[in-house]
Protein backbone atom coordinates (compact mmCIF):
# COMPACT_ATOMS: atom_id res chain seq x y z
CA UNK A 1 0.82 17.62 50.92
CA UNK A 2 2.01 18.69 47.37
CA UNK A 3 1.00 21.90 45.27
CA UNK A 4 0.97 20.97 41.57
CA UNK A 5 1.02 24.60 40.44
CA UNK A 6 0.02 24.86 36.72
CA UNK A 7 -1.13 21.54 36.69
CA UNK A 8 -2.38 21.49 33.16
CA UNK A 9 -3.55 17.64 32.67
CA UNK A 10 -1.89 16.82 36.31
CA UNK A 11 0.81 14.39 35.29
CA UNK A 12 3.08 16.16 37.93
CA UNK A 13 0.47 15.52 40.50
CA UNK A 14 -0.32 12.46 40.07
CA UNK A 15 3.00 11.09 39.39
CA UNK A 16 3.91 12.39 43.25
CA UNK A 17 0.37 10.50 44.04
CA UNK A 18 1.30 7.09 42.55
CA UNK A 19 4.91 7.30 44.21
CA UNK A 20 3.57 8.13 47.86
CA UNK A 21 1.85 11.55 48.41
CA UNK A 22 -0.46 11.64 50.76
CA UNK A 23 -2.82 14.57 48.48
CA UNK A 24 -2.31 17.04 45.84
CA UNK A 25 -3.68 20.43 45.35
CA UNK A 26 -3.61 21.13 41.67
CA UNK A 27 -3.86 24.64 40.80
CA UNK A 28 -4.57 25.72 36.90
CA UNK A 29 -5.93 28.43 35.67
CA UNK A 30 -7.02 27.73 32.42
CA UNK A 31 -10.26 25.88 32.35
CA UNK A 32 -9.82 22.98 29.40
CA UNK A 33 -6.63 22.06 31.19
CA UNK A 34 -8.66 21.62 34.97
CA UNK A 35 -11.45 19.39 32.93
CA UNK A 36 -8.32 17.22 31.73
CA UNK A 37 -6.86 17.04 35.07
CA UNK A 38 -9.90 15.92 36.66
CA UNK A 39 -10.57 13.36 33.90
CA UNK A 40 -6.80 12.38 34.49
CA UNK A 41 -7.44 12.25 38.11
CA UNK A 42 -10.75 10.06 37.93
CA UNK A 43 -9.46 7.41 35.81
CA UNK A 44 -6.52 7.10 38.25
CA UNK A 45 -8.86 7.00 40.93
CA UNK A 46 -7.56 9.60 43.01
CA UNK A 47 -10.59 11.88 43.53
CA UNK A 48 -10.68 11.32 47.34
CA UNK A 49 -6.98 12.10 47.14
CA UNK A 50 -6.96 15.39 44.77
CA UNK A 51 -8.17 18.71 45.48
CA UNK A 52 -8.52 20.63 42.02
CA UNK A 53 -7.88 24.59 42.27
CA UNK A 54 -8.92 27.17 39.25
CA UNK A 55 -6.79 30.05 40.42
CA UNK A 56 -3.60 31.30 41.99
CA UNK A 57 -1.86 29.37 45.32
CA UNK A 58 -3.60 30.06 48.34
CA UNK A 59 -2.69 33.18 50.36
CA UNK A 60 -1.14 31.68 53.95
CA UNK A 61 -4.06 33.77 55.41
CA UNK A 62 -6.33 31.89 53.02
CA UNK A 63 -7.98 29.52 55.94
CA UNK A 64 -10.19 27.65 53.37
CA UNK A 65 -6.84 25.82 51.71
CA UNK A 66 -4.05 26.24 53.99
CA UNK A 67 -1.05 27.16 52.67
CA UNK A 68 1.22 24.63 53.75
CA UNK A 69 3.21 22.33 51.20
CA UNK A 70 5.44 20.01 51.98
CA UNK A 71 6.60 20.03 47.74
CA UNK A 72 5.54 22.02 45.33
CA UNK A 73 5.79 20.93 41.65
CA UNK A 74 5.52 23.24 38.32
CA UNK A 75 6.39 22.74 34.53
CA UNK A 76 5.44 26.65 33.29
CA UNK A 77 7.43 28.92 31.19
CA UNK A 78 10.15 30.51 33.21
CA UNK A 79 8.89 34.44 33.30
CA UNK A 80 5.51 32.92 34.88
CA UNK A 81 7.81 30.66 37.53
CA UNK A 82 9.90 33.57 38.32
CA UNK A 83 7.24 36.20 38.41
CA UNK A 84 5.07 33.93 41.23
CA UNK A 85 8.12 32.53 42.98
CA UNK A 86 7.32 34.57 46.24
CA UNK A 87 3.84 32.79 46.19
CA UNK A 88 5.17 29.70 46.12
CA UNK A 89 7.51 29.98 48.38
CA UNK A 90 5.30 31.49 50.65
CA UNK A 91 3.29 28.06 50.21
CA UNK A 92 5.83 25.91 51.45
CA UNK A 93 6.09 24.82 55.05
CA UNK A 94 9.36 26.26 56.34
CA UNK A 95 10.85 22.43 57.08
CA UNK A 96 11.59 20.54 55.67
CA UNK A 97 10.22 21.13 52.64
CA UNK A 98 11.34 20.72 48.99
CA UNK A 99 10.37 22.48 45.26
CA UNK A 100 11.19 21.23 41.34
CA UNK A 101 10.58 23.48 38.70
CA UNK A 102 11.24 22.92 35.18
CA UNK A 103 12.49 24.79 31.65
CA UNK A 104 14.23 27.72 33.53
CA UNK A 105 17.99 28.14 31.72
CA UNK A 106 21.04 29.50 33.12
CA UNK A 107 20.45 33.25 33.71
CA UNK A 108 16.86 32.92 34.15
């Protein structure tokens, strides 16, 4: 299971899709961007596949969406990563269990 946090148009997501995931939560908050993921995601055939989230990662005691990741996945500005990075990492299952994040610099 992989959390695409700030999926915007959910190349992330469905990039982990096309090279094996089993299904992706994509989590965006802005509304334009979810319509363009779900277009994305349709067109790739992946609805059965994707499960498309307007809000922040599920809460572990959130027992509608588990909390349990086995990657999670971001491309969001670095003072957003680093100010939810306790979420996520709360979202992961504790092993094994891997994360990528992009556009943080040295320092950050």
């Amino acid at each position: 299971r992989v959390l695409d946090f700030g999926a915007g148009t959910g190349i992330l997501g469905l990039a982990a899709l096309a090279l094996g995931a089993m299904n992706v939560v994509m989590v965006e908050i802005d509304k334009r961007s979810m319509e363009v993921a779900a277009d994305n995601v349709a067109r790739n055939g992946y609805e059965a596949k994707v499960e498309l989230v307007q809000k922040l990662p599920p809460e572990p005691t959130d027992s509608s969406s588990p909390a349990v990741f086995e990657v999670v996945v971001c491309n969001i500005p670095s003072n957003t990563l680093v100010s939810l990075m306790d979420q996520l990492v709360a979202a992961l299952v504790r092993s094994p269990a891997a994360g990528t994040e992009a556009g943080v610099e040295a320092g950050e």
